[in-house]
Protein backbone atom coordinates (compact mmCIF):
# COMPACT_ATOMS: atom_id res chain seq x y z
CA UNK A 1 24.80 10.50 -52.16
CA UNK A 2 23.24 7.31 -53.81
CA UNK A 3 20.26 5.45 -51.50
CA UNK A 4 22.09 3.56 -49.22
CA UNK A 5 23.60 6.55 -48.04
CA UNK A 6 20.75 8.54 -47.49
CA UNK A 7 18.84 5.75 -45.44
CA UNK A 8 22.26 5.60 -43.22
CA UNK A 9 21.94 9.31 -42.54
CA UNK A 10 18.05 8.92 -41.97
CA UNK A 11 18.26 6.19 -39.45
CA UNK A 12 21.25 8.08 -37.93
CA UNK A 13 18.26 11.54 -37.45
CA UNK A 14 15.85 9.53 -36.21
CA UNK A 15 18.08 7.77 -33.81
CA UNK A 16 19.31 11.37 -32.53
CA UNK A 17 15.52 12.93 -32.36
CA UNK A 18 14.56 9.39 -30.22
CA UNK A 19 17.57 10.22 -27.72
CA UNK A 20 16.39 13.19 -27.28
CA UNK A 21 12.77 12.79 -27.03
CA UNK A 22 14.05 10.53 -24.24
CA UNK A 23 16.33 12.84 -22.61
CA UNK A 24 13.95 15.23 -22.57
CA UNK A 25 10.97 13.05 -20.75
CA UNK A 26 13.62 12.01 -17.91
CA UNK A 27 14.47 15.88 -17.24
CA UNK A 28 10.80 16.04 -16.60
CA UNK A 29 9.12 17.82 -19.84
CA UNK A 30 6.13 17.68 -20.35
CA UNK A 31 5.51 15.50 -23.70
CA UNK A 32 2.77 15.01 -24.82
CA UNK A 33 2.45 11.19 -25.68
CA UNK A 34 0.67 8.60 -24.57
CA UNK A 35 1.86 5.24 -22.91
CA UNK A 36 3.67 2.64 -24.79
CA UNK A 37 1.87 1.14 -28.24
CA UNK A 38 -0.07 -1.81 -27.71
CA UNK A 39 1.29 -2.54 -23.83
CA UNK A 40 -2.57 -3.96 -22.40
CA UNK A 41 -3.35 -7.31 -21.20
CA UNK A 42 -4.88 -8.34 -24.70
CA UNK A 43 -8.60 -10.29 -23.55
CA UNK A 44 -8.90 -11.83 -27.40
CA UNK A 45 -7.18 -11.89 -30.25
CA UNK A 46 -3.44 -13.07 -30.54
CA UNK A 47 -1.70 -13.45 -27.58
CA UNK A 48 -5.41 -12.90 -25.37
CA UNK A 49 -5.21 -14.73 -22.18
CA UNK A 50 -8.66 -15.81 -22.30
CA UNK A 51 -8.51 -17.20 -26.36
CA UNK A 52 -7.36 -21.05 -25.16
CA UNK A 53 -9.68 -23.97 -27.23
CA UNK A 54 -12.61 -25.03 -25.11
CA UNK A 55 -12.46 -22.97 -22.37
CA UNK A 56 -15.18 -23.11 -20.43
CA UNK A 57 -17.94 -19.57 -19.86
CA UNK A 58 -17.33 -19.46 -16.03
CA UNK A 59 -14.30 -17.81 -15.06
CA UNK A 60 -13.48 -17.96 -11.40
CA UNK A 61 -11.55 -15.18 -9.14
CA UNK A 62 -8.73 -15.66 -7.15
CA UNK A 63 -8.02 -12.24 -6.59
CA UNK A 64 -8.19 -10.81 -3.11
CA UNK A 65 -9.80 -7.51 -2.38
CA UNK A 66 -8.50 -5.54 0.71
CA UNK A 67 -10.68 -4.67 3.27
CA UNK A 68 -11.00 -1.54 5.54
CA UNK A 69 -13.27 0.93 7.21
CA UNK A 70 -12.66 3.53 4.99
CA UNK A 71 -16.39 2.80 3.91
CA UNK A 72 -17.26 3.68 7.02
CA UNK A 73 -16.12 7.14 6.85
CA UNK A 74 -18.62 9.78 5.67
CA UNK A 75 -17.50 11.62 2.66
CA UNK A 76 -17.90 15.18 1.72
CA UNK A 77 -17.01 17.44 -0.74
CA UNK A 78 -15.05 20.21 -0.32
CA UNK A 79 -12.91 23.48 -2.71
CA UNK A 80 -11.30 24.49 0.60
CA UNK A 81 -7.62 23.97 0.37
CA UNK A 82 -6.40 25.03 3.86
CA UNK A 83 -9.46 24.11 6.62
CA UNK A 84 -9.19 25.78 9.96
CA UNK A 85 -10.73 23.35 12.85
CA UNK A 86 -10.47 24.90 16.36
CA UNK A 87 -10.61 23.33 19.79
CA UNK A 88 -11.26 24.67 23.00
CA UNK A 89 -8.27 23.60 24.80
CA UNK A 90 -9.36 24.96 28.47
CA UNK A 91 -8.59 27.85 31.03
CA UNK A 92 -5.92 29.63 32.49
CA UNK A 93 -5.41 29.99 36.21
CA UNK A 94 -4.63 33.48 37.09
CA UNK A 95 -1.56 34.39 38.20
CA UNK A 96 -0.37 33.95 42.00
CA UNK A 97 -1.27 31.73 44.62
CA UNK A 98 -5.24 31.03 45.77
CA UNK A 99 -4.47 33.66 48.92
CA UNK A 100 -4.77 36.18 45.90
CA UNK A 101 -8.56 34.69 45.55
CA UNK A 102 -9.28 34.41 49.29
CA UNK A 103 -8.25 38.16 50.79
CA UNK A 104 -11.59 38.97 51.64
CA UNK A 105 -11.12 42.31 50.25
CA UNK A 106 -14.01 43.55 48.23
CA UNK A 107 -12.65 45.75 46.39
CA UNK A 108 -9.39 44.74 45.55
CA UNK A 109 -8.81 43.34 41.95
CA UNK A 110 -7.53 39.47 42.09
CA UNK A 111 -5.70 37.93 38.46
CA UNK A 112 -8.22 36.83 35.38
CA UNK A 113 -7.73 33.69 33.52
CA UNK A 114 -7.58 33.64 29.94
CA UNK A 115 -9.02 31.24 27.42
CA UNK A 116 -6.70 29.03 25.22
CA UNK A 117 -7.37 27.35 21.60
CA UNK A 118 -5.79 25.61 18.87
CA UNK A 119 -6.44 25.26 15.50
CA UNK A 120 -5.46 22.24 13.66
CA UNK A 121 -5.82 21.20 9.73
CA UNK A 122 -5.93 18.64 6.93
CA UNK A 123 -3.71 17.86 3.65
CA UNK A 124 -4.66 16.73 0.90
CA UNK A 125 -3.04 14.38 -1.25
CA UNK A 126 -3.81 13.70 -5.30
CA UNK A 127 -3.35 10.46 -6.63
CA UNK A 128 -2.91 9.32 -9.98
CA UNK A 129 -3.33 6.33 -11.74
CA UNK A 130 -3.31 5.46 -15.96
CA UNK A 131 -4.49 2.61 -17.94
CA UNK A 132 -2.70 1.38 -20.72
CA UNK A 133 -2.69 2.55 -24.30
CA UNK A 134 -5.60 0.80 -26.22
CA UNK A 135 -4.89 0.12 -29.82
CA UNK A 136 -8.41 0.25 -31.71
CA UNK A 137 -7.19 -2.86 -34.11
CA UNK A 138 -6.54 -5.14 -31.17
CA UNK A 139 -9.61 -4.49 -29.33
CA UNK A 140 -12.03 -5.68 -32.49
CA UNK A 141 -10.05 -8.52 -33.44
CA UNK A 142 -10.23 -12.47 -32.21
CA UNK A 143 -8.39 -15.31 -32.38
CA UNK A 144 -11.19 -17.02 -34.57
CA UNK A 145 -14.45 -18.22 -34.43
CA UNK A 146 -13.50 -19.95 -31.24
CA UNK A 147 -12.52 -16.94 -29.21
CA UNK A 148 -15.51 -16.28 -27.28
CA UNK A 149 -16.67 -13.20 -25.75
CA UNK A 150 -19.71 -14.16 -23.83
CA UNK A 151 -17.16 -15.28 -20.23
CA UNK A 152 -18.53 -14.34 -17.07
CA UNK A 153 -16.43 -13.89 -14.09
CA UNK A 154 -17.60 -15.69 -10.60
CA UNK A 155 -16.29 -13.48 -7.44
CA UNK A 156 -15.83 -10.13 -6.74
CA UNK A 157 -12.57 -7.45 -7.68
CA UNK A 158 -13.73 -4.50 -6.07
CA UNK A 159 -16.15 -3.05 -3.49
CA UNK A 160 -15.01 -3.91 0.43
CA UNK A 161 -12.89 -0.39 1.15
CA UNK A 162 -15.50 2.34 -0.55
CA UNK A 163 -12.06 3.70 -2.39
CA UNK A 164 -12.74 2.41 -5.44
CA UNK A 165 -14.46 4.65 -8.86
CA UNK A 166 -18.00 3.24 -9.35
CA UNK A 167 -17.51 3.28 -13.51
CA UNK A 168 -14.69 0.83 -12.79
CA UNK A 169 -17.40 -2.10 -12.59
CA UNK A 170 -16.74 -5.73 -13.45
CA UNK A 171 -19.47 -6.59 -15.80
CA UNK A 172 -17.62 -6.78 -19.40
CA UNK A 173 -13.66 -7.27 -17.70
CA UNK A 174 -13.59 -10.43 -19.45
CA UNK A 175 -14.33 -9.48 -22.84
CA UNK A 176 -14.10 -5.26 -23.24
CA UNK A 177 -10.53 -4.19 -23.24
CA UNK A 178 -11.72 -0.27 -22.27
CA UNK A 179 -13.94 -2.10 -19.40
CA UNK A 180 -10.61 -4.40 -18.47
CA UNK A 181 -8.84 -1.76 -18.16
CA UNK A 182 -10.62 0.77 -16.32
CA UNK A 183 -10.99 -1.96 -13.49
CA UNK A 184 -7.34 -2.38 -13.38
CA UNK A 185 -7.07 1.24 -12.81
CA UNK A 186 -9.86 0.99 -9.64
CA UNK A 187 -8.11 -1.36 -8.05
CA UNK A 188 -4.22 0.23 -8.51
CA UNK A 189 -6.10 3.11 -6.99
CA UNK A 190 -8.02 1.03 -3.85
CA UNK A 191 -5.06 -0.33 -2.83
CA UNK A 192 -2.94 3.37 -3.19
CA UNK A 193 -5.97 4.62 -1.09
CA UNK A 194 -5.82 1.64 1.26
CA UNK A 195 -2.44 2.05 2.30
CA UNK A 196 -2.63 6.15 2.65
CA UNK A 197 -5.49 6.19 4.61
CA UNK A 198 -3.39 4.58 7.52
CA UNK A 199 0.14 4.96 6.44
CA UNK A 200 0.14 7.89 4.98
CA UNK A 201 2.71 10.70 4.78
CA UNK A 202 3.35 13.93 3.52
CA UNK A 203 6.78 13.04 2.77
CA UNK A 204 5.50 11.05 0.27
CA UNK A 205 3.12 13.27 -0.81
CA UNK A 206 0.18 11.74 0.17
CA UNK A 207 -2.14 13.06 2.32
CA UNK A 208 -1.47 12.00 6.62
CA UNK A 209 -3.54 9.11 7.50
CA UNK A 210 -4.58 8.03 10.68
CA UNK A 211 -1.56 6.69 12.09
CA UNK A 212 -0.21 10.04 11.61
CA UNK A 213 -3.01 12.09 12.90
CA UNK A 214 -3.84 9.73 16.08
CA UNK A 215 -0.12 10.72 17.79
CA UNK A 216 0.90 12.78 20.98
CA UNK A 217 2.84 16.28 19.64
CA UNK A 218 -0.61 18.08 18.19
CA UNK A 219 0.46 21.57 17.33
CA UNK A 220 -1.58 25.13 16.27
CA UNK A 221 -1.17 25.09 12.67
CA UNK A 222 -0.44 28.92 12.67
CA UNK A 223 2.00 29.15 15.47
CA UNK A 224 3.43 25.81 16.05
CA UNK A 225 2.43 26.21 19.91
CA UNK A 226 2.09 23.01 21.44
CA UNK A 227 -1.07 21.59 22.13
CA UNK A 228 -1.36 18.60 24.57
CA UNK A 229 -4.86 18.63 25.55
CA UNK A 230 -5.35 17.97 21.83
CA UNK A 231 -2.93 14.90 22.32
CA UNK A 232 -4.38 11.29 21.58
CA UNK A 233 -3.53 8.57 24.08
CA UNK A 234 -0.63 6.40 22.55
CA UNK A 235 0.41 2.91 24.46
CA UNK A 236 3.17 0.91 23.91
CA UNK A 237 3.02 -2.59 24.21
CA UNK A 238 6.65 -3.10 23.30
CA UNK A 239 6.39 -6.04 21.22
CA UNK A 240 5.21 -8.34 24.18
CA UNK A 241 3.19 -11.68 23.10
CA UNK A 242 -0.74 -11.31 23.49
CA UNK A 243 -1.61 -13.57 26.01
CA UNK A 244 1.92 -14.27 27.30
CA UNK A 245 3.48 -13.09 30.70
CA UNK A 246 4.48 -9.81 29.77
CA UNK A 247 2.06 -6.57 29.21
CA UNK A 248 -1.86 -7.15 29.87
CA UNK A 249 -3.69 -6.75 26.78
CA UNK A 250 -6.93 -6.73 28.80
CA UNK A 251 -4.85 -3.95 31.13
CA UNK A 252 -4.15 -2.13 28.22
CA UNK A 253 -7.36 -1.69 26.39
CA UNK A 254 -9.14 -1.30 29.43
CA UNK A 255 -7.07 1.96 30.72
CA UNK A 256 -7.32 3.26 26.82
CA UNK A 257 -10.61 2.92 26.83
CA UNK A 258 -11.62 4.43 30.36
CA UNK A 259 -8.90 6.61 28.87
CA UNK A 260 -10.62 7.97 26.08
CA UNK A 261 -14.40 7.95 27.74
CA UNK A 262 -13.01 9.88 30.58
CA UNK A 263 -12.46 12.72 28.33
CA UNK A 264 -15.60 12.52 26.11
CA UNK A 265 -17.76 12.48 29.86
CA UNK A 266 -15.85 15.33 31.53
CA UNK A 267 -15.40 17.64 28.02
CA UNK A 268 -19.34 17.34 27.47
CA UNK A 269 -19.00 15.66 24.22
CA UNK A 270 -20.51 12.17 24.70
CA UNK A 271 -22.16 10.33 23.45
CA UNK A 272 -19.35 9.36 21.51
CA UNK A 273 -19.29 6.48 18.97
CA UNK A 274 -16.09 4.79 18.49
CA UNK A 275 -14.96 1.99 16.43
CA UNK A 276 -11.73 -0.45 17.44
CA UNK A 277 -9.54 -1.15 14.24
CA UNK A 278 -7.13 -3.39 13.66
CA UNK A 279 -5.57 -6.17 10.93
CA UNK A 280 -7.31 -9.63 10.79
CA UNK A 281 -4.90 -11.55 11.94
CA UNK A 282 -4.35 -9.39 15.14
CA UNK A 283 -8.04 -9.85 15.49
CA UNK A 284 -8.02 -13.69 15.40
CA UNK A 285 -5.38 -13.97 17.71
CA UNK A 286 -7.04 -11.60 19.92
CA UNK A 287 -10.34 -13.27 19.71
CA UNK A 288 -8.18 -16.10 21.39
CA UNK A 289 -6.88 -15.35 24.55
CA UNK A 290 -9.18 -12.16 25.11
CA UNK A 291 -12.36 -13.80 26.80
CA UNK A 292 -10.26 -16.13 29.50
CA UNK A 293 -7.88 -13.21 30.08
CA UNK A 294 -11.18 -10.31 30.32
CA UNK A 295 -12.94 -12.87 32.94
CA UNK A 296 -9.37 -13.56 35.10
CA UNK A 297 -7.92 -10.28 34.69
CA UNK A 298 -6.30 -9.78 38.09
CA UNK A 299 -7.40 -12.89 39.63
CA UNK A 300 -4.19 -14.59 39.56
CA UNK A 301 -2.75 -11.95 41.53
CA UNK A 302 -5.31 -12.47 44.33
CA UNK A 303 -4.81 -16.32 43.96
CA UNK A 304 -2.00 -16.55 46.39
CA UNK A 305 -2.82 -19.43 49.40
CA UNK A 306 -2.10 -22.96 48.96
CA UNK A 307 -6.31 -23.50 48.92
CA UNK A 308 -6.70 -20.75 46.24
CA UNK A 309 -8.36 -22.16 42.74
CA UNK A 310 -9.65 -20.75 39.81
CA UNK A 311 -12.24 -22.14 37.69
CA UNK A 312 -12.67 -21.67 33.92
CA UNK A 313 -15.08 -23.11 32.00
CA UNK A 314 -13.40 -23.81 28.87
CA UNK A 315 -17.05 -24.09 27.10
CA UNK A 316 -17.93 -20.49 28.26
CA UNK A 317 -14.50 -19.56 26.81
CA UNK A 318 -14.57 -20.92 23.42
CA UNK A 319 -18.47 -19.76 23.27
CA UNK A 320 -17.43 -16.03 24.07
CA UNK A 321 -14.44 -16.29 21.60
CA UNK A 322 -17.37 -17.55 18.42
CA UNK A 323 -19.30 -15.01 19.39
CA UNK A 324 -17.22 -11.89 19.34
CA UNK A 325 -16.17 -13.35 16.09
CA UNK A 326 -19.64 -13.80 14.96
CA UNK A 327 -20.78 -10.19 15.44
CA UNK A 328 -17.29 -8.60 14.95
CA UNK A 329 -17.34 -7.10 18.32
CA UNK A 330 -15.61 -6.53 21.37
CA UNK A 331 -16.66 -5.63 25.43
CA UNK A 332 -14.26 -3.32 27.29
CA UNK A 333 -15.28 -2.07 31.03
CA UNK A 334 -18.49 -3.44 30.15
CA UNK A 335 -19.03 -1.56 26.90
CA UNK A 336 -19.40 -2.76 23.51
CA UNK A 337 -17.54 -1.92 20.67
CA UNK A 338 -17.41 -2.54 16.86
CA UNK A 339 -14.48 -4.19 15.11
CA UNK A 340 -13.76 -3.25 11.80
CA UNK A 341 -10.67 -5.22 10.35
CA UNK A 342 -8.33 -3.30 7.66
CA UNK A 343 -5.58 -4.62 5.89
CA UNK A 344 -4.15 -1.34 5.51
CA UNK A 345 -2.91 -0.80 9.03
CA UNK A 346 0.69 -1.34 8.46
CA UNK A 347 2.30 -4.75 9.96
CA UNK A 348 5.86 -5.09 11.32
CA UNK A 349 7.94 -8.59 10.39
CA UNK A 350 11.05 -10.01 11.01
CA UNK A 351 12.07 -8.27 7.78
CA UNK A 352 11.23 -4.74 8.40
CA UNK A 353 11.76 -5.42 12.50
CA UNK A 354 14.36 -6.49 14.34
CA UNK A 355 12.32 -6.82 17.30
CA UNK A 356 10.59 -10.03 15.46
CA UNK A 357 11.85 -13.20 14.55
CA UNK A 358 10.53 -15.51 11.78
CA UNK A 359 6.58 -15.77 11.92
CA UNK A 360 6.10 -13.19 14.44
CA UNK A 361 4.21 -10.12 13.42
CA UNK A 362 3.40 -6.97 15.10
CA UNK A 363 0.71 -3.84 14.62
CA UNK A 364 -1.23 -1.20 16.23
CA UNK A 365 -5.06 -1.51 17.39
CA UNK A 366 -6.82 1.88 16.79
CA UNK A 367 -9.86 3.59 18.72
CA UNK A 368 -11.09 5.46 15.90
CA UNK A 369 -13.81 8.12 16.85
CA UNK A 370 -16.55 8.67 14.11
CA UNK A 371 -19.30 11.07 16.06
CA UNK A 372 -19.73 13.15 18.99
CA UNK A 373 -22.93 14.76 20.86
CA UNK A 374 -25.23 15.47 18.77
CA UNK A 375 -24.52 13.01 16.09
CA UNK A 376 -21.14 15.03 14.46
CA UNK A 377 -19.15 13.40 12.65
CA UNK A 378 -15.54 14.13 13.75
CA UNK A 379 -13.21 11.42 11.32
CA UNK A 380 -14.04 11.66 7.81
CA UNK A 381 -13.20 11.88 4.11
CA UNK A 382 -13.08 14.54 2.10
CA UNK A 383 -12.31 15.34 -1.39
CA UNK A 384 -12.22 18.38 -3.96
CA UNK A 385 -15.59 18.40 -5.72
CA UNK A 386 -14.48 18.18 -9.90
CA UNK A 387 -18.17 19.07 -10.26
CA UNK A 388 -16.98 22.51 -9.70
CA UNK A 389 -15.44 22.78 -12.80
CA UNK A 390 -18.55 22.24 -14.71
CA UNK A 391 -18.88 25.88 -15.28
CA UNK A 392 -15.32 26.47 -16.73
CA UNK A 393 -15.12 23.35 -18.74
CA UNK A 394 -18.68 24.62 -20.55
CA UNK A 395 -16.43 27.60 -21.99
CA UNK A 396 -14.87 25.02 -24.05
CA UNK A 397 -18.02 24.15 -26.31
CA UNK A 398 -18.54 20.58 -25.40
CA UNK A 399 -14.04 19.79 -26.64
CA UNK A 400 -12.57 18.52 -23.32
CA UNK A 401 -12.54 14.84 -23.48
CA UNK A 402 -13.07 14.70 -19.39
CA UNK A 403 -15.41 13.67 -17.06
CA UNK A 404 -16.65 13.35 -13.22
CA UNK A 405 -17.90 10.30 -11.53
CA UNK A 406 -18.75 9.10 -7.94
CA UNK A 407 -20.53 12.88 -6.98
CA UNK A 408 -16.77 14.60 -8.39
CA UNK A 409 -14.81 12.67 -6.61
CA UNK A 410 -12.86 11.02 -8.90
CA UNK A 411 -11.71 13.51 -12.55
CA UNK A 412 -11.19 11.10 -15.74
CA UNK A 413 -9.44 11.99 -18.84
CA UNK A 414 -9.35 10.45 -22.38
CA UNK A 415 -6.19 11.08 -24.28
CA UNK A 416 -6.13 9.89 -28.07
CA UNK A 417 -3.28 9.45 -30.63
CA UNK A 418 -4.90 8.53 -34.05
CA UNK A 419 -6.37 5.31 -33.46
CA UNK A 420 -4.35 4.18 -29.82
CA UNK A 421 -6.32 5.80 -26.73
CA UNK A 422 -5.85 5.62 -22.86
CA UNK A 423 -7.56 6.51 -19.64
CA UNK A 424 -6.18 8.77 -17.27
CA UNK A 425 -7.97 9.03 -13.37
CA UNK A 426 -7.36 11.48 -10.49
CA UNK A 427 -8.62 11.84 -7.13
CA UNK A 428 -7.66 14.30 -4.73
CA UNK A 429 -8.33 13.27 -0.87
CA UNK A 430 -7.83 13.65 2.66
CA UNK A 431 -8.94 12.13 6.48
CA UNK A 432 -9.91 14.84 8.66
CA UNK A 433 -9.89 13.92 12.23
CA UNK A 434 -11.34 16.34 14.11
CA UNK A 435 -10.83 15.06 17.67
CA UNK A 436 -7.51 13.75 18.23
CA UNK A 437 -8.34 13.83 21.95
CA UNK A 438 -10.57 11.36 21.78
CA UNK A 439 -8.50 9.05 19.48
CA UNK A 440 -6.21 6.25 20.78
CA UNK A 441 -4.01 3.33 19.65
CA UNK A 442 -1.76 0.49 21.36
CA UNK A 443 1.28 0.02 19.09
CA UNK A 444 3.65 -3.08 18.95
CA UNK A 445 1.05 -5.70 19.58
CA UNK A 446 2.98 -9.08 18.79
CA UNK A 447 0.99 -12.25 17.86
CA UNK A 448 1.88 -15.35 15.92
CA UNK A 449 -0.72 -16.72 13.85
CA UNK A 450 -0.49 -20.93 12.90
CA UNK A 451 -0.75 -19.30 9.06
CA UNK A 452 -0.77 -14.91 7.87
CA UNK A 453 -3.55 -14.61 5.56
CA UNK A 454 -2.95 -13.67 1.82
CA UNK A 455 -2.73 -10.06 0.96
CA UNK A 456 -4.30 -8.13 -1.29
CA UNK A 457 -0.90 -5.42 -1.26
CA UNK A 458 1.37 -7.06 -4.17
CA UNK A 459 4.37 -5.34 -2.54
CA UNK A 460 3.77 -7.54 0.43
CA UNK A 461 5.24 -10.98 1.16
CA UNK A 462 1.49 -12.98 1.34
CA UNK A 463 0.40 -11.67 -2.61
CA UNK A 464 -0.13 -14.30 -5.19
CA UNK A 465 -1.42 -13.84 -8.28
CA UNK A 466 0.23 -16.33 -11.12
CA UNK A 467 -0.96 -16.91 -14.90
CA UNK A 468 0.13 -15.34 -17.73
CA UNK A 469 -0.60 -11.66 -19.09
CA UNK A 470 0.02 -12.74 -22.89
CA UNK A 471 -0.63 -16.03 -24.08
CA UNK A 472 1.67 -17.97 -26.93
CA UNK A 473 -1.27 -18.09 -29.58
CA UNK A 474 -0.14 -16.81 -32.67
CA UNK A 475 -0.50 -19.29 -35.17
CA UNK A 476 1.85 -19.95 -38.23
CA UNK A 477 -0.46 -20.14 -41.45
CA UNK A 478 0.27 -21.92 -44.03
CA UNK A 479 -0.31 -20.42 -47.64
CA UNK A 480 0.72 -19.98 -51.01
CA UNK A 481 1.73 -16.06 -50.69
CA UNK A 482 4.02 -17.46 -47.87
């Protein structure tokens, strides 16, 4: 077999031991490789996107962060896989009719009641994200003596939703490929976060969010006996406009939150602090027609004779509206309430909705309890505590190439092939919401904003980003050993 021969049957090997190493990773082995050579958003060098002549130190952001109350939601650690939280659900009557209780007969035994409970729980969900593989050459090499490394970005990438890893900071993203890319890995995992935290599903294997969790059907999670006392309060606003003839916004908030204070007066367990959620541009729209339709609500109905008349004072109006904008609050029955607008509540379009036609959009607004009596915090995050693991990691002398950051709640990894490297991050999560009973939401809100604001989702319809990932800036040299 001369040499051309035996390269033929090499190429021919390696070919077959590729296939397979491919076959292999789709049937779900567990290879041990890391991501794709040299597959980061190169910062310098050839092909950087920040390496073009004269470009000035400041670089400005564009990029829009989402926004949410998950900040707002105290977090705790936990190694508990399965919590048990039990509710009081009430008292039986005992069986018969009240003559049994009214005979008169001293002696005589009359029925007992019983008391009833359930006992809900929470799920976790892990998520995942990687960075790209790093190759060591790339990240010491520039362009020339023109590619700068001193750039310092203006504006913000992370930081409004509390869901993001604390090492993932923005200081050196311009100019540290390990630093770029660790950001890029806080936000993939902000906006996973963001969107489980309201939407999400065990289906999907995430853990439920609060759409999920704030629902009618509450069930004991070892018998699968109903629970309605446990049951939050659900409207439906059936895709009516706000501010149009059909359902009463005002109407509707107003019996949800009576509702909701009803039951935290008569079960003992006021005060109770809520907070009213909902997406931005529900909010603005709200802001609009809520203060003339919370001052008339019900007057038009009484505004029946030929003499009747109504007087607004459009100045009084459009005062009311800047303010509740101003201070992000909101006064139902008299009582005050903070607004917290999330981008994560899901939104229904004409797309996803046949309800909706172009430029109509439709959501949910959430009463979201966050303490009870005594200062008890009742919806809240929790997470399992990698600081746990301190003790069994020690056995391997110092050789595991992982970490903890943000208290334990987030696990990072370093994985290292010769001179390519990548990050690896975990978290494992879940919203606890411990009185559905005193949780409520009004679904299929319809409004139609002049212009939807930009999202920070790039699955949605409103992302923009733009730009390049790798810039054309490979030179061709001339020399004499060319």
């Amino acid at each position: 077999m001369d040499i051309n021969e035996r390269l033929v049957k090499a190429f021919e090997n390696q070919t077959a031991i590729l296939e397979g190493m491919v076959a292999e990773k789709e049937a779900g082995s567990k290879l041990k490789t890391p991501a794709a050579f040299s597959t980061f958003t190169p910062l310098h060098g050839n092909g950087g996107i920040w390496t073009s002549p004269g470009l000035e130190r400041e670089i400005i952001s564009a990029h829009v962060r989402p926004q949410g109350m998950a900040s707002m939601l105290p977090l705790m650690p936990t190694v508990n896989l399965n919590p048990q939280f039990g509710i009081l659900t009430g008292f039986t009557a005992g069986a018969g009719g009240d003559a049994q209780f009214w005979n008169g007969q001293s002696c005589a035994d009359v029925p007992a009641g019983y008391m009833k409970g359930c006992t809900l729980t929470a799920r976790f969900g892990r998520v995942r994200v990687d960075s790209q593989t790093i190759d060591l050459d790339d990240v010491i090499l520039k362009l020339h003596r023109g590619d700068f490394t001193d750039l310092m970005l203006t504006g913000e990438l992370l930081g409004l939703t509390g869901l993001n890893p604390s090492t993932a900071t923005q200081g050196d993203v311009l100019n540290l490929v390990s630093a770029s890319e660790m950001v890029q890995m806080g936000i993939q995992t902000e906006r996973l976060l963001m969107n489980a935290v309201w939407n999400g599903t065990v289906a999907n294997s995430q853990f439920p969010g609060l759409s999920a969790q704030i629902a009618t059907g509450q069930v004991d999670v070892e018998t699968g006996t109903a629970c309605p006392a446990v049951d939050s309060d659900v409207k439906d606003f059936a895709y009516d406009a706000l501010g149009g003839s059909g359902r009463d916004i005002v109407e509707y908030l107003g019996m949800l939150e009576f509702y909701l204070n009803y039951n935290a007066r008569m079960m003992g367990l006021d005060p109770v602090t809520w907070v009213i959620a909902m997406r931005p541009e529900l909010w603005q729209e709200l802001t609009a027609v809520w203060p003339c339709a919370y001052n008339t609500t019900r007057c038009s109905n009484a505004m029946t004779g030929d003499n009747s008349r109504l007087v607004i004072d459009g100045r009084d109006n459009i005062s009311e509206r800047d303010g509740m904008r101003n201070s992000m609050t909101i006064v139902i029955n008299g009582n005050t309430y903070p607004v917290v607008l999330d981008t994560g509540i899901f939104e229904h379009n004409n797309i996803n909705n046949g309800n909706l036609e172009a430029a109509e959009y439709a959501s949910s607004i959430f009463f979201v309890p966050m303490t009870i009596r005594g200062g008890m915090p009742v919806t809240y995050r929790q997470y399992v505590d990698y600081r746990m693991a301190d003790r069994d990691a020690a056995f391997a002398n110092g050789n595991l190439t992982s970490w903890w950051t943000d208290n334990g709640l987030y696990a990072w990894t370093l994985e290292q092939t010769k001179w390519c490297y990548k990050f690896s991050l975990k978290s494992q999560q879940r919203i606890v919401l411990r009185t559905p009973h005193l949780a409520g939401r009004i679904d299929s809100v319809k409004y139609t904003p002049l212009q939807h604001l930009r999202q920070a989702d790039p699955t949605g319809p409103y992302f923009a980003d733009g730009g390049v990932s790798l810039r054309n800036t490979a030179t061709s040299p001339n020399a004499v050993w060319l």
